[in-house]
N, C-alpha and C. Protein backbone atom coordinates (compact mmCIF):
# COMPACT_ATOMS: atom_id res chain seq x y z
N UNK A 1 -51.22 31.95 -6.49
CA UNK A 1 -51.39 30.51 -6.36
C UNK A 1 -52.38 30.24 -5.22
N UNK A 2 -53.21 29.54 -5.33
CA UNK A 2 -54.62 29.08 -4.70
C UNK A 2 -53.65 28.28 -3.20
N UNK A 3 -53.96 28.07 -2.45
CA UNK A 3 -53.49 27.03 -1.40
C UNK A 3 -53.27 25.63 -1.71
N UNK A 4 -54.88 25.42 -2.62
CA UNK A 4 -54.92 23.59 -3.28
C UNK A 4 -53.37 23.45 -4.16
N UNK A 5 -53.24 24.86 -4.91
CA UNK A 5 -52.07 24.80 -6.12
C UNK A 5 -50.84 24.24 -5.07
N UNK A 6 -50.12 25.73 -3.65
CA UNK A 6 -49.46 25.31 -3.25
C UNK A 6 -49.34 23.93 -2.60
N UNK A 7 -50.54 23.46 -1.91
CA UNK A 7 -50.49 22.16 -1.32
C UNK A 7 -50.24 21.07 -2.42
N UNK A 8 -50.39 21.03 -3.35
CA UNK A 8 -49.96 19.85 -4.66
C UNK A 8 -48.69 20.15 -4.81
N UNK A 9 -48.03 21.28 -5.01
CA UNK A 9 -46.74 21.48 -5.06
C UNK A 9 -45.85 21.55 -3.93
N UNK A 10 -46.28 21.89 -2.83
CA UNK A 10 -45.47 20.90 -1.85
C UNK A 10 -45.68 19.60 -1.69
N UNK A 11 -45.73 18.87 -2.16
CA UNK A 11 -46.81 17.64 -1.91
C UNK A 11 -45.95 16.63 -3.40
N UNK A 12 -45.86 17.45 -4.42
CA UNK A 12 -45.33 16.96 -5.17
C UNK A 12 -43.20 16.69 -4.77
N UNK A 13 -42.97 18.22 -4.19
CA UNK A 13 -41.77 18.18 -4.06
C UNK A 13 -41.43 17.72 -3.24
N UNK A 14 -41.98 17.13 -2.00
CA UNK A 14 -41.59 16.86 -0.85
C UNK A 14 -41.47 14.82 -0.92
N UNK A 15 -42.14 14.56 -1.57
CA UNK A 15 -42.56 13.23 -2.24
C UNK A 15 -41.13 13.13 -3.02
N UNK A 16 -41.03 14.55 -3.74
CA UNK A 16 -39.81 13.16 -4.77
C UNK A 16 -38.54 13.26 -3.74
N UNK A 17 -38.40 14.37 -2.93
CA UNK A 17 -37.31 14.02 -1.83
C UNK A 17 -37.46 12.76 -1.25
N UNK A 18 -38.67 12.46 -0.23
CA UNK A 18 -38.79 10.96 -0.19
C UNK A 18 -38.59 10.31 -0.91
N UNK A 19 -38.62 9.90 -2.33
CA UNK A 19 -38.64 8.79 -3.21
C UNK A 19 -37.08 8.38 -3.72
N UNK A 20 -36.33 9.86 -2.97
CA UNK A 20 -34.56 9.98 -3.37
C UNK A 20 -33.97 9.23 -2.25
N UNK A 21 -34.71 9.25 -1.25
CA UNK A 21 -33.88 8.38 -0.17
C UNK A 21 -33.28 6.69 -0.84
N UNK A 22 -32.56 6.05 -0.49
CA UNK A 22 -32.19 5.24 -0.79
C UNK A 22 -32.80 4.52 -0.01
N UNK A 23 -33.13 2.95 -0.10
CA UNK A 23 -34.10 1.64 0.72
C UNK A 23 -33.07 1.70 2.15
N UNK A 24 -31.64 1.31 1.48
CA UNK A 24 -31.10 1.40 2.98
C UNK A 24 -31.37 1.81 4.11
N UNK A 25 -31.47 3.49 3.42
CA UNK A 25 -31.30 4.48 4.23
C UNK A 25 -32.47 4.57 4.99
N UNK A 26 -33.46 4.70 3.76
CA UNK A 26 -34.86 4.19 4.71
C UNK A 26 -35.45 3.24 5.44
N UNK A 27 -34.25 2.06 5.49
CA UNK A 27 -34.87 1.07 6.49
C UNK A 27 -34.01 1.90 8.01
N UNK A 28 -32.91 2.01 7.79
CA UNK A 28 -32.01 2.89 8.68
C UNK A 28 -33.10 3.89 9.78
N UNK A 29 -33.76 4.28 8.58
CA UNK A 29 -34.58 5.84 9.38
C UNK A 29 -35.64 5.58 9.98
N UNK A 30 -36.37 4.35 9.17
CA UNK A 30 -37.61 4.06 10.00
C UNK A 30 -37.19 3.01 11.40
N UNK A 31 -35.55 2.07 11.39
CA UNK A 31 -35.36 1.52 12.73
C UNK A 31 -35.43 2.64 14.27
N UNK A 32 -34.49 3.64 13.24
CA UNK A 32 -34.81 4.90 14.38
C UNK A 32 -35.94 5.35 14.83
N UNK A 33 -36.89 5.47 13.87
CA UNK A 33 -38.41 5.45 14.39
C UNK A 33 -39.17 4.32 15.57
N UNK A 34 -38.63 3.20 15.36
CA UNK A 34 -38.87 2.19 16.08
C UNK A 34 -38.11 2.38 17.27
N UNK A 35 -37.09 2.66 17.54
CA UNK A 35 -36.48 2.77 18.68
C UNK A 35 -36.92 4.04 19.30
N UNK A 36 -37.19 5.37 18.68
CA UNK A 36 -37.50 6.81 19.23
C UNK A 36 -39.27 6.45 19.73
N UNK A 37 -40.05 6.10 18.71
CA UNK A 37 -41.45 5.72 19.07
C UNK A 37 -42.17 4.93 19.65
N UNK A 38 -41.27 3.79 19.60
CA UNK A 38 -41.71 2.87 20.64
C UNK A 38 -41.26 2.94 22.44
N UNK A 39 -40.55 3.72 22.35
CA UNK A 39 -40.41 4.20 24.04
C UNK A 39 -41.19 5.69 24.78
N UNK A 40 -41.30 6.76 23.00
CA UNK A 40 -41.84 7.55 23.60
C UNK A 40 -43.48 7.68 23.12
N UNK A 41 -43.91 6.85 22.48
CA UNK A 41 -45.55 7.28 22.54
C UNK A 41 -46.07 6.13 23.69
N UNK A 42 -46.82 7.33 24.09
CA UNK A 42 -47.43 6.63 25.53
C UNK A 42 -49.05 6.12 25.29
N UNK A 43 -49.75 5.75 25.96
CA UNK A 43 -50.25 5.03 25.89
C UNK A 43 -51.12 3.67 27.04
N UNK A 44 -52.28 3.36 27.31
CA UNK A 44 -52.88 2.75 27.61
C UNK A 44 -52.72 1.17 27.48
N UNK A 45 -52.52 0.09 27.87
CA UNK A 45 -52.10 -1.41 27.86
C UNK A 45 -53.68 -1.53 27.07
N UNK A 46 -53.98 -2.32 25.76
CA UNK A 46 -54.99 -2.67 25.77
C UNK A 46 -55.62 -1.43 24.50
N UNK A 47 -54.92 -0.70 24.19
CA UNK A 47 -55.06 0.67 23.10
C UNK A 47 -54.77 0.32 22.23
N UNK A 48 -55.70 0.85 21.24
CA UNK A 48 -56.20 0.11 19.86
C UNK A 48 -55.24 1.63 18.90
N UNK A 49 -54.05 1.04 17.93
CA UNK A 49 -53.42 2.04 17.55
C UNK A 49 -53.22 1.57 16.26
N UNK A 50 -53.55 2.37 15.35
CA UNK A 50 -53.70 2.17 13.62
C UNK A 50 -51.91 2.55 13.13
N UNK A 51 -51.52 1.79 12.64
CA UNK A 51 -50.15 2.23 11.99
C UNK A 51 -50.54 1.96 10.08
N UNK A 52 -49.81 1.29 9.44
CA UNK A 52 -49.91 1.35 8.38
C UNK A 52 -48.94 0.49 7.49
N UNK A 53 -49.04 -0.13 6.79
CA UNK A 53 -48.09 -0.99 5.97
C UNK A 53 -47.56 -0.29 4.60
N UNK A 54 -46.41 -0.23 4.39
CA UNK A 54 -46.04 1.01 3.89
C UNK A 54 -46.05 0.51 2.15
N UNK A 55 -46.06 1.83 1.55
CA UNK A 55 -46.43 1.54 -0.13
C UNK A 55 -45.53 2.88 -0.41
N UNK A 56 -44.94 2.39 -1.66
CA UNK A 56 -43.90 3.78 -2.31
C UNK A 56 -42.79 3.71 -1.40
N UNK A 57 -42.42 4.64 -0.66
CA UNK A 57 -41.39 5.49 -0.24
C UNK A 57 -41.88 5.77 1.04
N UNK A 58 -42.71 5.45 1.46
CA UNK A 58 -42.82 5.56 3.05
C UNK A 58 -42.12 4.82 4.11
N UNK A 59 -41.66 5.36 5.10
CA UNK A 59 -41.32 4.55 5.80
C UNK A 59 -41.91 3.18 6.35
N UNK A 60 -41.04 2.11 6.36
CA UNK A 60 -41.59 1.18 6.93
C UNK A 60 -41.92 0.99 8.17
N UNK A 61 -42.60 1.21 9.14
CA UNK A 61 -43.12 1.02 10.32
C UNK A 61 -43.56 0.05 11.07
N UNK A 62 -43.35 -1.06 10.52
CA UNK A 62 -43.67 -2.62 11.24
C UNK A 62 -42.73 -3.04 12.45
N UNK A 63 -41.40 -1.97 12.20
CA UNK A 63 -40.52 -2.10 13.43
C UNK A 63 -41.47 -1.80 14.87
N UNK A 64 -41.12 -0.44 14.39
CA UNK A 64 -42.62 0.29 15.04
C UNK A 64 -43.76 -0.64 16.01
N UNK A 65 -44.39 -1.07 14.90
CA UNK A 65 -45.71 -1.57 15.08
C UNK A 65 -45.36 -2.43 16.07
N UNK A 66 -44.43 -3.28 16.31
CA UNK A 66 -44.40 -4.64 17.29
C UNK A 66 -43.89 -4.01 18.61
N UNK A 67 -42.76 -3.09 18.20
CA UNK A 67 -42.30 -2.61 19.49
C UNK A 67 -44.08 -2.36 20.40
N UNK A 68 -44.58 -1.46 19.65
CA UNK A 68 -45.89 -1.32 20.38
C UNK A 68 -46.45 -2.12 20.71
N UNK A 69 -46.97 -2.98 19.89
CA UNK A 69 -47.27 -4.30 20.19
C UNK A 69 -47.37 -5.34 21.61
N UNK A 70 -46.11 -5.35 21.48
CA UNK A 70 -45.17 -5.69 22.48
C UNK A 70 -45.68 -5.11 24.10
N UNK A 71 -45.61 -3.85 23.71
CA UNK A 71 -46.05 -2.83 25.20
C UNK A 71 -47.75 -2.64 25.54
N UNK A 72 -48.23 -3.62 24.34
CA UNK A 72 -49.58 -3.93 25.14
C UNK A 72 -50.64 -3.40 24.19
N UNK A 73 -50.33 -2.85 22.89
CA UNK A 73 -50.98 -1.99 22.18
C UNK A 73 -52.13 -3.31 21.28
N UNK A 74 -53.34 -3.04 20.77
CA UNK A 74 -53.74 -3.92 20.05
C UNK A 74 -53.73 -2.88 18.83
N UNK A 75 -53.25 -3.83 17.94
CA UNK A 75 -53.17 -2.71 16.64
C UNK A 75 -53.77 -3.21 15.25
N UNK A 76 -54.19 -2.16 14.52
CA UNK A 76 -55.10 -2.25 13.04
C UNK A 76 -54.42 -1.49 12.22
N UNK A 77 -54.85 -1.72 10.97
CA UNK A 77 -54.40 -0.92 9.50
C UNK A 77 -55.34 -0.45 8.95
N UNK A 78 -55.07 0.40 8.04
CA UNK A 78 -56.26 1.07 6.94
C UNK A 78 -56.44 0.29 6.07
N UNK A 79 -57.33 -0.44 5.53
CA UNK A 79 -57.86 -1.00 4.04
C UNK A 79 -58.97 0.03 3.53
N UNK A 80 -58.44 0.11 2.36
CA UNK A 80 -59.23 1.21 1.28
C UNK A 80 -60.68 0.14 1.30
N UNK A 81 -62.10 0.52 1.45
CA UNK A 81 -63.15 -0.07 0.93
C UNK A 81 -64.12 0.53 -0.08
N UNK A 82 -63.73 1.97 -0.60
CA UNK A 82 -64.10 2.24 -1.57
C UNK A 82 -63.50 3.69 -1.85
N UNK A 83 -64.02 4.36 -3.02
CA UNK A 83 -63.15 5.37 -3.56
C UNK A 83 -63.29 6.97 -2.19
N UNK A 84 -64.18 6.64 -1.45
CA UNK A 84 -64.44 7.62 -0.03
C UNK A 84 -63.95 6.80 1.39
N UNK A 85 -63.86 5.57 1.37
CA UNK A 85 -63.85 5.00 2.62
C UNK A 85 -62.24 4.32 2.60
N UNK A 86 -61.74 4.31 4.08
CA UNK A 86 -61.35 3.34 4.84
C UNK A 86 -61.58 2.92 5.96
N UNK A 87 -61.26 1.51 6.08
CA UNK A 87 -61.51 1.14 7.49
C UNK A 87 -60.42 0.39 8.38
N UNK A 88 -60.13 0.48 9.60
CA UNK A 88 -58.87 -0.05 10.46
C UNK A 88 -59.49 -1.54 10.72
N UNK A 89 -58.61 -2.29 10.64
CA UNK A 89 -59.13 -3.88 10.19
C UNK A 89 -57.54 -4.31 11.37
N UNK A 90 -57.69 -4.68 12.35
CA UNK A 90 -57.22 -5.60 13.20
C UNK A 90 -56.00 -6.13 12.71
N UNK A 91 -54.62 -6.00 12.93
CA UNK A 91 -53.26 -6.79 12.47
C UNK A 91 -52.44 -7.14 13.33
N UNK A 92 -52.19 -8.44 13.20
CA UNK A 92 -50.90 -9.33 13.67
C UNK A 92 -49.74 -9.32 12.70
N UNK A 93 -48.85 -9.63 13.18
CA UNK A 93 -47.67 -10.35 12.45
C UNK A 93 -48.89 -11.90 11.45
N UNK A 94 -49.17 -12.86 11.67
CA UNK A 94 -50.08 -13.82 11.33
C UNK A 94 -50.84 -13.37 10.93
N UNK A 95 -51.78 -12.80 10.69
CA UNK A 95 -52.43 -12.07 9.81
C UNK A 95 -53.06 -12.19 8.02
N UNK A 96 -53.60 -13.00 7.52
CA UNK A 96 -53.34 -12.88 6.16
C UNK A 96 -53.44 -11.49 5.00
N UNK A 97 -52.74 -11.18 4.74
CA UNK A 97 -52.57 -9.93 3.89
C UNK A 97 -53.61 -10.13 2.49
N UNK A 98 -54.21 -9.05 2.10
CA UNK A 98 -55.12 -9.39 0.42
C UNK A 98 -54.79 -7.91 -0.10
N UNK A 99 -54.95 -8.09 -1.18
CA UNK A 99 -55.07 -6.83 -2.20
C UNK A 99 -55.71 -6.14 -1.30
N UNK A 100 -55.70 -4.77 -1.33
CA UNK A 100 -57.60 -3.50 -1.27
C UNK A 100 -57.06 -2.07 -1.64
N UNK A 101 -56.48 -2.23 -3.23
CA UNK A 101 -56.52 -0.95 -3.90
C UNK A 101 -55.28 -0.53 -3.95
N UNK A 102 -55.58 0.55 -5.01
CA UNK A 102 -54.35 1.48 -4.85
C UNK A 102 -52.77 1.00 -4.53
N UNK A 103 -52.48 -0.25 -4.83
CA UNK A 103 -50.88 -0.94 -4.31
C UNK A 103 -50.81 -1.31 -3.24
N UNK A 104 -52.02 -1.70 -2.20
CA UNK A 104 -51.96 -1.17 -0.71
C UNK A 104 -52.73 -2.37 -0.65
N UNK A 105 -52.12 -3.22 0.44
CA UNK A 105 -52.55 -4.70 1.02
C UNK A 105 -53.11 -4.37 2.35
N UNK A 106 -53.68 -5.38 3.25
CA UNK A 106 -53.99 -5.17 4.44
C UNK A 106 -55.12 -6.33 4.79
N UNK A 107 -55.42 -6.74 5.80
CA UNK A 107 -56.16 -7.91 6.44
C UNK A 107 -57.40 -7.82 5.99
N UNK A 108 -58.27 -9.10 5.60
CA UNK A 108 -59.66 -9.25 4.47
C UNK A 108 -60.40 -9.18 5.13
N UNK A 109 -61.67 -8.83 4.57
CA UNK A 109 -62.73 -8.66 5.43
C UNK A 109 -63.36 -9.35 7.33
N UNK A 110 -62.69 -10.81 7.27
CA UNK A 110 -62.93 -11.25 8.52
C UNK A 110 -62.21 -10.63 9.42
N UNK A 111 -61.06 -10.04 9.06
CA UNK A 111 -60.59 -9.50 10.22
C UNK A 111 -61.37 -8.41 11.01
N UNK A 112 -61.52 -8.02 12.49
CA UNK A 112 -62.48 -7.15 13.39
C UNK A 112 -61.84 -6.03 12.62
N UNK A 113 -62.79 -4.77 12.65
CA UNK A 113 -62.70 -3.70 12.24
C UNK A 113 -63.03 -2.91 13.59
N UNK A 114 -61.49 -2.19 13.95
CA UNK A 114 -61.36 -1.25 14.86
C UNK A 114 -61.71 0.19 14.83
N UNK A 115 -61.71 0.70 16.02
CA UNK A 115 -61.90 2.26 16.31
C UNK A 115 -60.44 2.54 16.95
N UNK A 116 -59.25 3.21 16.20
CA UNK A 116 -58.28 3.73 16.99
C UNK A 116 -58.31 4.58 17.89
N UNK A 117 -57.77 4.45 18.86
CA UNK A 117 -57.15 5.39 20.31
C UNK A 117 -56.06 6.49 19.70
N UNK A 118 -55.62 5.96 18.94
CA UNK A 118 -53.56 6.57 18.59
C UNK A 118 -54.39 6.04 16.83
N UNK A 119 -53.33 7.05 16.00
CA UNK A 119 -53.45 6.79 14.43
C UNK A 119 -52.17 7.30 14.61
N UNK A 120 -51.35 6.82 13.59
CA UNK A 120 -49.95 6.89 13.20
C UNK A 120 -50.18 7.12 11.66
N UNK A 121 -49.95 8.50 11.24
CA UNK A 121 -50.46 8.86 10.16
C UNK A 121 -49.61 9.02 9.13
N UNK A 122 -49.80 8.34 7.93
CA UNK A 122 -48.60 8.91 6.66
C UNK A 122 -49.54 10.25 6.24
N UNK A 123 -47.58 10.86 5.29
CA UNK A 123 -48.27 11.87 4.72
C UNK A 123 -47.04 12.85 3.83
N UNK A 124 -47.32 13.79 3.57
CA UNK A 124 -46.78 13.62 2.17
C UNK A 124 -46.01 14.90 2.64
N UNK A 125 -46.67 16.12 3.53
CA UNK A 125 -45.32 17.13 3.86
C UNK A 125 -45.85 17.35 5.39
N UNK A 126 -44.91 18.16 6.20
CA UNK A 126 -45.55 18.80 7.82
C UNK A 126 -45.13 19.85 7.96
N UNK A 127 -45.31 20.58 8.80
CA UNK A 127 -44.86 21.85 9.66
C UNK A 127 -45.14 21.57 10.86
N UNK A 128 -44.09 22.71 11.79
CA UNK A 128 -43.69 22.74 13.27
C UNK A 128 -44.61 22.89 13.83
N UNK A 129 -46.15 23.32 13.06
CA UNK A 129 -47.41 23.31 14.12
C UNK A 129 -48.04 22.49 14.08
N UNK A 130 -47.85 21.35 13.21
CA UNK A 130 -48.47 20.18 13.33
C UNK A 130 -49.65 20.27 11.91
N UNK A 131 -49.32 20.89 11.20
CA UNK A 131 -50.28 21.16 9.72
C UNK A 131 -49.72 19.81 9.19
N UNK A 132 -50.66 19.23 8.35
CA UNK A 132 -50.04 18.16 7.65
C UNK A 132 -50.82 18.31 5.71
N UNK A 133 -49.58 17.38 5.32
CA UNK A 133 -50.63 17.43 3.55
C UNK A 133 -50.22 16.00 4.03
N UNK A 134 -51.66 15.62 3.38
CA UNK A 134 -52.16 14.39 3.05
C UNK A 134 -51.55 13.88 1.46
N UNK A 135 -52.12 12.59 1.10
CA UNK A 135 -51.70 12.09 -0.59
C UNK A 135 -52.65 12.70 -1.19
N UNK A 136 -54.00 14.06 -0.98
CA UNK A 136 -54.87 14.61 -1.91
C UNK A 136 -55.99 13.39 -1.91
N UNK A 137 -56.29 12.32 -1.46
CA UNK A 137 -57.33 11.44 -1.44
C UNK A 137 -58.36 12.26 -0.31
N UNK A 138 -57.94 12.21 0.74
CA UNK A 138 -58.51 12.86 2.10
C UNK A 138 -59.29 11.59 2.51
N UNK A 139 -58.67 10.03 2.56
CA UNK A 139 -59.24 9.24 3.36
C UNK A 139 -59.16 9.12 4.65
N UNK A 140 -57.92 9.77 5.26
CA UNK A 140 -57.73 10.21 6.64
C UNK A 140 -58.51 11.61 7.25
N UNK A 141 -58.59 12.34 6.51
CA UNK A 141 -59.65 13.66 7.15
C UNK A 141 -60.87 12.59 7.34
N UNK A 142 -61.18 12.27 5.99
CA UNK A 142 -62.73 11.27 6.10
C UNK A 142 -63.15 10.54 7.24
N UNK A 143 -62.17 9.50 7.45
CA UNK A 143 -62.14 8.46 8.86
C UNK A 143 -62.02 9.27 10.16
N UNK A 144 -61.01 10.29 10.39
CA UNK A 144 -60.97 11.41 11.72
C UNK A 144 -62.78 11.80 11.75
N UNK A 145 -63.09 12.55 10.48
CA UNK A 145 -63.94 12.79 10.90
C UNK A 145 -65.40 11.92 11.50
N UNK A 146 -65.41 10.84 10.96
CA UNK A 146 -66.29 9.89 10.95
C UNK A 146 -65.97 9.28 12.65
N UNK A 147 -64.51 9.18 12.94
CA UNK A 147 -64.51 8.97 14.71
C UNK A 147 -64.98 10.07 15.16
N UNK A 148 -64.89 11.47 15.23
CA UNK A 148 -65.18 12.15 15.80
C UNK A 148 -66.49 12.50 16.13
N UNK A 149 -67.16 12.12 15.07
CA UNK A 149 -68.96 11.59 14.86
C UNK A 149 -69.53 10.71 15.88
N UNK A 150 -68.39 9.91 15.72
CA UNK A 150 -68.90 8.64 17.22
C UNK A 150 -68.68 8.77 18.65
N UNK A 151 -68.42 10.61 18.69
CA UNK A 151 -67.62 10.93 19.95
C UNK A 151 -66.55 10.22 20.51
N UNK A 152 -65.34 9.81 19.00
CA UNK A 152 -64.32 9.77 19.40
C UNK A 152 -63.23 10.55 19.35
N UNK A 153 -62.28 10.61 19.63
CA UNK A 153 -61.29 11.63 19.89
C UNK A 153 -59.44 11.23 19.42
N UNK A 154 -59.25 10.38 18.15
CA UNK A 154 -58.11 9.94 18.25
C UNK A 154 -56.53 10.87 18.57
N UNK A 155 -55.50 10.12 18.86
CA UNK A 155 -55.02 11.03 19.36
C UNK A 155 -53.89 10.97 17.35
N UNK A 156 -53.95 11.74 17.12
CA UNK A 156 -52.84 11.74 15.85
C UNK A 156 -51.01 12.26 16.07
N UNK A 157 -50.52 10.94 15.11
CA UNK A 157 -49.00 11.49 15.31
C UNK A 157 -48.80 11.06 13.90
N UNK A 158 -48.17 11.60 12.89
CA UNK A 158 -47.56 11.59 11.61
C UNK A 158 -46.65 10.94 11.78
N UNK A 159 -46.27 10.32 10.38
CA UNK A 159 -44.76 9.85 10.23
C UNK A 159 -44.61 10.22 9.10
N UNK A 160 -43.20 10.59 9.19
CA UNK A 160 -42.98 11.18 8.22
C UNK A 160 -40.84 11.28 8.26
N UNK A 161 -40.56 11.87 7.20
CA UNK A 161 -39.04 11.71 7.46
C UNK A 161 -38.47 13.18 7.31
N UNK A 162 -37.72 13.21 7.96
CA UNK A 162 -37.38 14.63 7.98
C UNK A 162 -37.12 16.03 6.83
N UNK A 163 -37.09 15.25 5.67
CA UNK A 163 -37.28 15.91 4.01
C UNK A 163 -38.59 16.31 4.15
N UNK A 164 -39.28 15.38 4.74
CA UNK A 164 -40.87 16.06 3.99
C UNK A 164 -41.18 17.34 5.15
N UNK A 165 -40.53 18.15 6.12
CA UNK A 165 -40.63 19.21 7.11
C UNK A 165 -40.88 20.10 5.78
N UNK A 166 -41.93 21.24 6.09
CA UNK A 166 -41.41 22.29 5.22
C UNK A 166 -42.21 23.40 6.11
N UNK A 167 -41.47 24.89 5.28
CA UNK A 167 -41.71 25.66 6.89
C UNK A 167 -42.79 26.12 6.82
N UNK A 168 -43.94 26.13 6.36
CA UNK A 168 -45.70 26.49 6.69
C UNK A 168 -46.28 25.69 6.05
N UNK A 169 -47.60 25.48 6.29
CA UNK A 169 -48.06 24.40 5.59
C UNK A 169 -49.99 25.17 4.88
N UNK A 170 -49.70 25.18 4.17
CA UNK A 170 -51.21 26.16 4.14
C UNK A 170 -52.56 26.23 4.61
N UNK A 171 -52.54 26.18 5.97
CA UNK A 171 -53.70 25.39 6.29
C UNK A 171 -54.96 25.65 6.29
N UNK A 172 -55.78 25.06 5.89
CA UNK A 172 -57.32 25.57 6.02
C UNK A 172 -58.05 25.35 6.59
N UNK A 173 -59.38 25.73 6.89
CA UNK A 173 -60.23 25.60 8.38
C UNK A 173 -60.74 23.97 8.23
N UNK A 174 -60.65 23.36 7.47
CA UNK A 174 -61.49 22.05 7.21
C UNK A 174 -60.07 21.15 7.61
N UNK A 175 -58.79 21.66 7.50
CA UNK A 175 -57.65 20.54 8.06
C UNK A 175 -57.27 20.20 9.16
N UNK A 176 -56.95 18.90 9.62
CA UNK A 176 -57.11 18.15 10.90
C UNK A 176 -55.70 18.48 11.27
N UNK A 177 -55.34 19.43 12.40
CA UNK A 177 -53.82 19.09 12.99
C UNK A 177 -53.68 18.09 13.69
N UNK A 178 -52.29 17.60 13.68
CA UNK A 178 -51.60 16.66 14.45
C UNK A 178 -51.09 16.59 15.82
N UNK A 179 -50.97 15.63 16.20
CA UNK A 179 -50.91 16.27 18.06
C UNK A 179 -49.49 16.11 18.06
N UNK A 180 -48.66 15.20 17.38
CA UNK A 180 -47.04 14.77 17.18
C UNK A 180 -46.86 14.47 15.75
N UNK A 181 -45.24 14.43 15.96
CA UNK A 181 -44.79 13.93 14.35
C UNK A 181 -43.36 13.18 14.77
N UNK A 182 -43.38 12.07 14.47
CA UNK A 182 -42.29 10.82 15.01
C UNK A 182 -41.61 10.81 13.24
N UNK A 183 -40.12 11.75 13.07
CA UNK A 183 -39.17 11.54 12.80
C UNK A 183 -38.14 10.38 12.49
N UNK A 184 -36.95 10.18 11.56
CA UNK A 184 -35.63 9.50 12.58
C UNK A 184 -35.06 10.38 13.51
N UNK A 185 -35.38 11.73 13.45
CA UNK A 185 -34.39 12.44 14.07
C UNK A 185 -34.87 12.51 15.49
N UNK A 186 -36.49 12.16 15.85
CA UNK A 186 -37.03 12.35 16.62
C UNK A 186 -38.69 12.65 16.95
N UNK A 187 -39.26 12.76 18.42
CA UNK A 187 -40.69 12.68 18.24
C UNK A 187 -40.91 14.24 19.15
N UNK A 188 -41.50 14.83 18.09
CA UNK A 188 -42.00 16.71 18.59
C UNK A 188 -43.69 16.06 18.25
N UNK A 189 -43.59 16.84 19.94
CA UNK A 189 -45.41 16.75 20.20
C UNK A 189 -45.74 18.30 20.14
N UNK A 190 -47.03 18.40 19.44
CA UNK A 190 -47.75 19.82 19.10
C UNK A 190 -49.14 19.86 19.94
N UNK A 191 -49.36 18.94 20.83
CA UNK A 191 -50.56 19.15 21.51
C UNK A 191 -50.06 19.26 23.03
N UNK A 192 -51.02 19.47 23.74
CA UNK A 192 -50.22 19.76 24.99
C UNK A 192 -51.39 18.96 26.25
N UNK A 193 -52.06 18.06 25.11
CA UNK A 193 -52.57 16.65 25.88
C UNK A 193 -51.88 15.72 26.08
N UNK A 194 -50.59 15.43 25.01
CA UNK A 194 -49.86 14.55 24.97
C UNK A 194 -48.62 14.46 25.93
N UNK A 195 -48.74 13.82 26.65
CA UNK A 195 -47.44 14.06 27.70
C UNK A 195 -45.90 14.15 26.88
């Protein structure tokens, strides 16, 4: 089996575990996220931090998002702008929400289009070294790489729920590791920039 094979098949199985959680449970898991992440990702007053408005079975993270908020963070979302691109587009609570693809809403073109400090990344499986599978689009490798072009440096933390852990992740020289991964159960940092 090729790596692409295994990465679809973890990717597939780890997804329908997510999709078994119950809404409850998953509002349950992502409050814990809000309470575990919003005290421990650190951070700059005035830091521009991409979270995400959730579609499928992802956790919801808007708890999240305000707690940060709150502590000074200015924060954006991903809007899909074409079948290679996204871009982090500026969000409030007030905010007007529009279609942009794929099931996935997010603030219309007037809104400022940011450069994140912090990305709060979905994703579909992880490992303990911080390997991640993506949804197979690779609009997040795309955008990392495109900051990193601008000599930026974001700092990445996954979200993810504790089903989607699995114990290696196949990684290849072109995949972006993660510096953390914010849990319900908890937030394990894999970089050793991150306090």
């Amino acid at each position: 089996m090729t790596s692409r094979e295994l990465k679809a098949e973890l990717r597939n199985e780890r997804l329908a575990l997510r999709d078994d959680i119950a809404l409850e449970d998953r509002i349950t898991k992502g409050l814990a996220m809000a309470e575990t992440g919003g005290e421990r990702i650190t951070f700059a007053p005035g830091s521009v931090i991409s979270g995400f408005l959730p579609i499928r079975s992802e956790a919801d993270i808007r708890p999240l998002m305000d707690r940060l908020r709150r502590r000074g963070a200015r924060l954006c979302v991903p809007v899909i702008l074409d079948k290679e691109t996204i871009a982090f587009r500026e969000f409030s609570a007030e905010t007007p929400l529009v279609s942009s693809g794929f099931g996935t809403v997010g603030p219309g073109p007037e809104a400022a289009v940011l450069d994140p400090d912090i990305m709060l990344v979905p994703l579909s499986a992880f490992d303990r070294t911080g390997h991640r599978i993506g949804y197979g689009a690779g609009y997040y490798d795309r955008a990392i790489e495109r900051l990193w072009q601008k000599g930026l440096d974001p700092q990445l933390i996954g979200i993810a729920f504790d089903c989607q852990e699995v114990p290696s992740v196949p990684a290849e020289p072109h995949d972006v590791r993660l510096d953390a991964i914010l849990t319900e159960s908890g937030y394990s940092i894999f970089s050793p920039e991150i306090e």
